[in-house]
Protein backbone atom coordinates (compact mmCIF):
# COMPACT_ATOMS: atom_id res chain seq x y z
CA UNK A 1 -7.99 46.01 -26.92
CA UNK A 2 -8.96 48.04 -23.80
CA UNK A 3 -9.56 51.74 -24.69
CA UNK A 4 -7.27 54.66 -23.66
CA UNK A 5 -8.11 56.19 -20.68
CA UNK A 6 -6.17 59.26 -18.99
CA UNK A 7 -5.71 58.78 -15.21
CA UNK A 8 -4.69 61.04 -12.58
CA UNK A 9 -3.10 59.70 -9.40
CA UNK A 10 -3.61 61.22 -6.13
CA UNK A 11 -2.49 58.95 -3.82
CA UNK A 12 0.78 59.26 -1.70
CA UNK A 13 4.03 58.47 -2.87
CA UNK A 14 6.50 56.96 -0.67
CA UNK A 15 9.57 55.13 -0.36
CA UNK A 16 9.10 51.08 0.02
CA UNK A 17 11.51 51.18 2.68
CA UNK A 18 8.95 53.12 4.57
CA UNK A 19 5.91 50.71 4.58
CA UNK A 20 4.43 49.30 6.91
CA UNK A 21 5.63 45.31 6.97
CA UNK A 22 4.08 42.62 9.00
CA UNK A 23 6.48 39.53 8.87
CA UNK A 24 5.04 36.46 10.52
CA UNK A 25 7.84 33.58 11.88
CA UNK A 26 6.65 30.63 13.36
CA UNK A 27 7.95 29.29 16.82
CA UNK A 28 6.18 26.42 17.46
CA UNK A 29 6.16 24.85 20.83
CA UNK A 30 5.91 21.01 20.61
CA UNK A 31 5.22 18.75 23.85
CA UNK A 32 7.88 15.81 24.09
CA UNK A 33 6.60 13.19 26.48
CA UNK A 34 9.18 11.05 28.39
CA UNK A 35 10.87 8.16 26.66
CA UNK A 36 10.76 9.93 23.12
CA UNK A 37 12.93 11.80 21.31
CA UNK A 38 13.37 14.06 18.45
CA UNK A 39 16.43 13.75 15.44
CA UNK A 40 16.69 16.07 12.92
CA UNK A 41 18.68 14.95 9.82
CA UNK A 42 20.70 16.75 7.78
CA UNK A 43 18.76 15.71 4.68
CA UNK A 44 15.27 14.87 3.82
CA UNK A 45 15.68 11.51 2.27
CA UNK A 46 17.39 9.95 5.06
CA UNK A 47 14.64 11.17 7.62
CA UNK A 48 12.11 9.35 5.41
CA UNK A 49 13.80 6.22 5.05
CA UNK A 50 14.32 5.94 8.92
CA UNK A 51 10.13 6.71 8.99
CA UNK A 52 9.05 4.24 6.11
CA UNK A 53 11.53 1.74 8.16
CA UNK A 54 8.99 2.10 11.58
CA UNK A 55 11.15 0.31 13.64
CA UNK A 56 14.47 0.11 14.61
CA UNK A 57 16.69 -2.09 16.50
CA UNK A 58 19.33 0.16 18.68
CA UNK A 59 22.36 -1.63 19.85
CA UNK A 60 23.36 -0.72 23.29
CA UNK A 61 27.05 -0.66 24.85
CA UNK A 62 28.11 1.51 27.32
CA UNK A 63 30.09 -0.46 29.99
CA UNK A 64 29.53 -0.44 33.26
CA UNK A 65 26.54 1.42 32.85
CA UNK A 66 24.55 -1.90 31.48
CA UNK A 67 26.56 -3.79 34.51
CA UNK A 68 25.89 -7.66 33.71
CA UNK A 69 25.09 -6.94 30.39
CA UNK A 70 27.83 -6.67 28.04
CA UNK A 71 25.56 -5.66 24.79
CA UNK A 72 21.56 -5.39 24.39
CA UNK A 73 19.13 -4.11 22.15
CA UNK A 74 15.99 -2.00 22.32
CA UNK A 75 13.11 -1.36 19.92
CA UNK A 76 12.38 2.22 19.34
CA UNK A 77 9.04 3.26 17.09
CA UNK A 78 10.06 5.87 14.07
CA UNK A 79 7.02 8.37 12.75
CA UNK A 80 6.91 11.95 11.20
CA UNK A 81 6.45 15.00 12.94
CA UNK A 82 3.47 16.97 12.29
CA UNK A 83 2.72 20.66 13.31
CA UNK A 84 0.02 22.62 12.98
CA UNK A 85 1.11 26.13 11.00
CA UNK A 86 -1.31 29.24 10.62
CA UNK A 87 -2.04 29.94 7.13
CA UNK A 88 -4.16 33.20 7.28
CA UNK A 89 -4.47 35.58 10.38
CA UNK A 90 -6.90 38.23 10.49
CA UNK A 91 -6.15 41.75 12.97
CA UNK A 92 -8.13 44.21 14.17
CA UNK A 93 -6.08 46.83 14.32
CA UNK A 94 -6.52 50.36 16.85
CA UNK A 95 -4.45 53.62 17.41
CA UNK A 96 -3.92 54.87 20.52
CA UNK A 97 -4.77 58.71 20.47
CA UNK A 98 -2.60 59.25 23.07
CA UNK A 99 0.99 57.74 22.30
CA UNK A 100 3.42 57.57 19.77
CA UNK A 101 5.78 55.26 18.46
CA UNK A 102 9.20 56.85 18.37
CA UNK A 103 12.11 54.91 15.96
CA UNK A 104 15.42 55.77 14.62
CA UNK A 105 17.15 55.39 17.93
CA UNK A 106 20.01 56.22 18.16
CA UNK A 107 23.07 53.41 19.56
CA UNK A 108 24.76 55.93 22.05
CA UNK A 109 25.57 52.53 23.94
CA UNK A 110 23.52 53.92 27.40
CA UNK A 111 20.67 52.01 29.34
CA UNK A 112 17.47 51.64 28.49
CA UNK A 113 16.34 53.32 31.47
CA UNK A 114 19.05 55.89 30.46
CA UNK A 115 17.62 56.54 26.95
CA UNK A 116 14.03 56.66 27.96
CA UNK A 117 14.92 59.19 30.65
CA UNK A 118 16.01 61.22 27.99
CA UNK A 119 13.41 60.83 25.73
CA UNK A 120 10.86 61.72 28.34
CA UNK A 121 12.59 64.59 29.16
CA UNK A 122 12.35 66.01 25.78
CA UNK A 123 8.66 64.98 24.85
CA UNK A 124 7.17 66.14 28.17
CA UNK A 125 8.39 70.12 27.14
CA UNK A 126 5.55 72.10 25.30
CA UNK A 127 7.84 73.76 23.52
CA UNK A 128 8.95 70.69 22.12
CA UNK A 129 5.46 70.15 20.79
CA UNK A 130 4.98 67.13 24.13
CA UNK A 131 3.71 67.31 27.21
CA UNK A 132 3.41 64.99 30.41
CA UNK A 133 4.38 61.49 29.58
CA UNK A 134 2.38 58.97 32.13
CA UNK A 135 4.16 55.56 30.36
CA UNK A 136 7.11 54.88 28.78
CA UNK A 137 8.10 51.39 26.93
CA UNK A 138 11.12 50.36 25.29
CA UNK A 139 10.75 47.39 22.36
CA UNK A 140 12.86 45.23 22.64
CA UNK A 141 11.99 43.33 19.66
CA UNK A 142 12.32 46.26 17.65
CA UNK A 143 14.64 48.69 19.33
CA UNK A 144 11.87 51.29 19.56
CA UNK A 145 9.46 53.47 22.08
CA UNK A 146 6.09 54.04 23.15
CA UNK A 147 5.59 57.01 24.67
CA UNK A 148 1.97 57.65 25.95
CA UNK A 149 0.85 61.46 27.32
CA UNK A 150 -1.44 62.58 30.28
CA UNK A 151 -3.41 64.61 27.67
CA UNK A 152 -5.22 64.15 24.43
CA UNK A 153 -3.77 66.44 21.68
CA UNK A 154 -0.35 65.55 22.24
CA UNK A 155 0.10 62.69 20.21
CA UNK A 156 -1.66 64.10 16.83
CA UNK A 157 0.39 66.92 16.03
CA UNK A 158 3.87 65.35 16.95
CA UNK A 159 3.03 62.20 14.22
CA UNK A 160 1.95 65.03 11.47
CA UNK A 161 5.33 66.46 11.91
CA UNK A 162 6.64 62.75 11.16
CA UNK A 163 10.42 63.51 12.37
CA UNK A 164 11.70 65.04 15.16
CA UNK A 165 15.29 66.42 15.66
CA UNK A 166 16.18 65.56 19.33
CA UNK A 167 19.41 66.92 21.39
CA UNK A 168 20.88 64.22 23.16
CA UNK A 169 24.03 64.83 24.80
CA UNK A 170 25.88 66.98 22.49
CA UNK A 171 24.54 65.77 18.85
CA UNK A 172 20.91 66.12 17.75
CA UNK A 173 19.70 63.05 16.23
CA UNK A 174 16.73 63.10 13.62
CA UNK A 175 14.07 60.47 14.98
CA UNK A 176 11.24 59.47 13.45
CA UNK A 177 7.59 59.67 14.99
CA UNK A 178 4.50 57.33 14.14
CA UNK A 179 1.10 56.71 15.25
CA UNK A 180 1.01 53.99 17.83
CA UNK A 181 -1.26 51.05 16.96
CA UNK A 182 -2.35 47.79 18.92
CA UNK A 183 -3.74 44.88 17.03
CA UNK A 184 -6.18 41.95 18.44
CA UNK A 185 -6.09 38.39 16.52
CA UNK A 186 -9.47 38.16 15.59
CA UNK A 187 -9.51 35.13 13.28
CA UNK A 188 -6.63 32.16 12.76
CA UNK A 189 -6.47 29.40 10.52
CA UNK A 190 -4.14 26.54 10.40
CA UNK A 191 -3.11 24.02 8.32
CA UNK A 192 -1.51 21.01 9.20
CA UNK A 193 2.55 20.65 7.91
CA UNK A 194 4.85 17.56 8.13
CA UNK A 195 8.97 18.36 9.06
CA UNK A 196 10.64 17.14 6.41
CA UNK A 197 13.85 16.28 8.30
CA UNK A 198 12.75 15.39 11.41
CA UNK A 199 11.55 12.33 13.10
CA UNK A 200 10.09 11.46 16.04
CA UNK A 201 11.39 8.21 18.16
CA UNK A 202 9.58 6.63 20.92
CA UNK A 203 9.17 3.62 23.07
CA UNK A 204 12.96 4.19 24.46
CA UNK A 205 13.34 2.74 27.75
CA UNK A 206 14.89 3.37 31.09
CA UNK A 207 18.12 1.57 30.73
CA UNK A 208 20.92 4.43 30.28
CA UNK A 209 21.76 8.01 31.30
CA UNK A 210 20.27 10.81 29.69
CA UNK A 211 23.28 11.74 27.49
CA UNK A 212 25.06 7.85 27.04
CA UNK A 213 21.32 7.34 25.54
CA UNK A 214 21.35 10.69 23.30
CA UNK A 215 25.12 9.63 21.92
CA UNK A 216 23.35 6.15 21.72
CA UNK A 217 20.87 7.14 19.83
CA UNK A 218 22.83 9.12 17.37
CA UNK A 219 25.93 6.83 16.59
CA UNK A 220 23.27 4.34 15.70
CA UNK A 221 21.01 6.85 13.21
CA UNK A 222 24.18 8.43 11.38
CA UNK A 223 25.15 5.32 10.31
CA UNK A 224 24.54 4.57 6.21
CA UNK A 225 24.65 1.03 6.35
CA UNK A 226 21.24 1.45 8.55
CA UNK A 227 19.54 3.61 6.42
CA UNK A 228 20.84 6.57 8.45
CA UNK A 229 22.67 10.21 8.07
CA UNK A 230 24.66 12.71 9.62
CA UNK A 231 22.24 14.29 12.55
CA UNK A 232 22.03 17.83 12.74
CA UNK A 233 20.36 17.73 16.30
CA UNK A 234 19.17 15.35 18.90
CA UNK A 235 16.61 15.96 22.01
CA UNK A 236 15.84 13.26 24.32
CA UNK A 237 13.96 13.03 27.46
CA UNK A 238 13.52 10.32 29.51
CA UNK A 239 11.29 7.91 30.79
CA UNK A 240 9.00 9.83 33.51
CA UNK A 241 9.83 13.64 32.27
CA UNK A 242 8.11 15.98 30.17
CA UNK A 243 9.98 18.29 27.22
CA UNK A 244 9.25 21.14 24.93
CA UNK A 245 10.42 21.14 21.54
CA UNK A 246 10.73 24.35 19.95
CA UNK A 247 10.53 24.27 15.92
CA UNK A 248 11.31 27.50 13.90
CA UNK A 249 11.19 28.61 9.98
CA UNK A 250 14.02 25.87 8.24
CA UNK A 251 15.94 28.19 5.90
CA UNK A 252 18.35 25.84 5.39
């Protein structure tokens, strides 16, 4: 047993709502060279039955687009689909002493160019606690604002203070102020990771349109009696063009 030992905590309390949260998604950008294409099944065990299969023999019938020839058949090369994800990330991160990060915006339903108008018009007052704003940046990723000041000393004081109670139109609105940091990746590693519902087909010729070819392809791989599934989506490109795939987090 570990002995008793009285402890006195002087660190800061806050709410978890109020921490700092870095929240990585991947968007992964995969080439797609002509004559391939990409299916993604609805389940994973009908994706791995069209891989271990390797090759598959699509029936084609669309009319007049085949001209002489009333029903043919092409060879098209099943494999798996493997992406490279990161799996730790390193950041060197810096605070600029001369801008803030202002949050808590308010949605008055106005322009961006609108809001930061007002914004700067507020900060840039010394008896606000600003002073001359030489950038302003709205986030659009995050609905917030960067202002940055002519002077040093403007920032430090207005981020103590933490909240700021700003008059915009008629109401005052409570916003909240925070140091402004910039972060450089200085280390990445990846791992390699398979899609478990996707596969990749190649080897498809020529021989119809772009989208007779991607209804082709996916009467022929939703059908159970060839090993097949219902397709949740379908990218082809064809012979002689280039694609990008873009993957994202499955939360399916």
């Amino acid at each position: 047993a570990l002995p008793e030992k009285k402890m006195v905590f002087k660190g800061l309390v806050t709410n978890k709502e109020d921490m700092n949260k870095l929240k990585l998604t991947p968007l992964i950008r995969y080439p797609l060279l002509g004559g391939s294409a990409l299916i993604t099944f609805e389940k994973e065990e009908v994706a791995q039955r069209i891989i271990e299969t390797k090759e598959h023999m699509v029936e084609l019938s669309y009319g007049e687009e085949l001209e002489e020839l009333d029903q043919c058949r092409v060879r098209v090369q099943a494999a798996p689909v493997d992406i490279l994800l990161p799996s730790s990330l390193e950041i060197r991160l810096t605070q600029n002493s001369r801008s803030i990060l202002v949050s808590d915006l308010p949605s008055l339903g106005i322009p961006e160019e609108v809001l930061l108008d007002k914004l700067e018009l507020f900060f840039s007052k010394t008896k606000n606690g600003g002073g001359e704003v030489e950038r302003r940046e709205f986030l659009d990723d995050s609905g917030q604002v960067v202002l940055t000041f002519v002077q040093d000393g403007v920032a430090e004081p207005l981020i103590a203070r933490g909240h700021i109670q700003v008059l915009m139109g008629k109401e005052k609105y409570e916003l909240k102020i925070s140091p402004c940091m910039s972060g450089d990746i200085t280390n990445v590693q990846l791992q390699p990771s398979r899609c478990p519902r996707t596969v990749l087909l190649s080897g498809i010729p020529d021989v119809l349109g772009e989208e007779p070819m991607k209804d082709t392809l996916e009467i022929h791989f939703q059908k159970a009696s060839r090993g097949g599934g219902e397709v949740e989506a379908l990218a082809y490109v064809p012979a002689g063009q280039q694609g990008v795939a873009i993957f994202t987090e499955d939360t399916g």
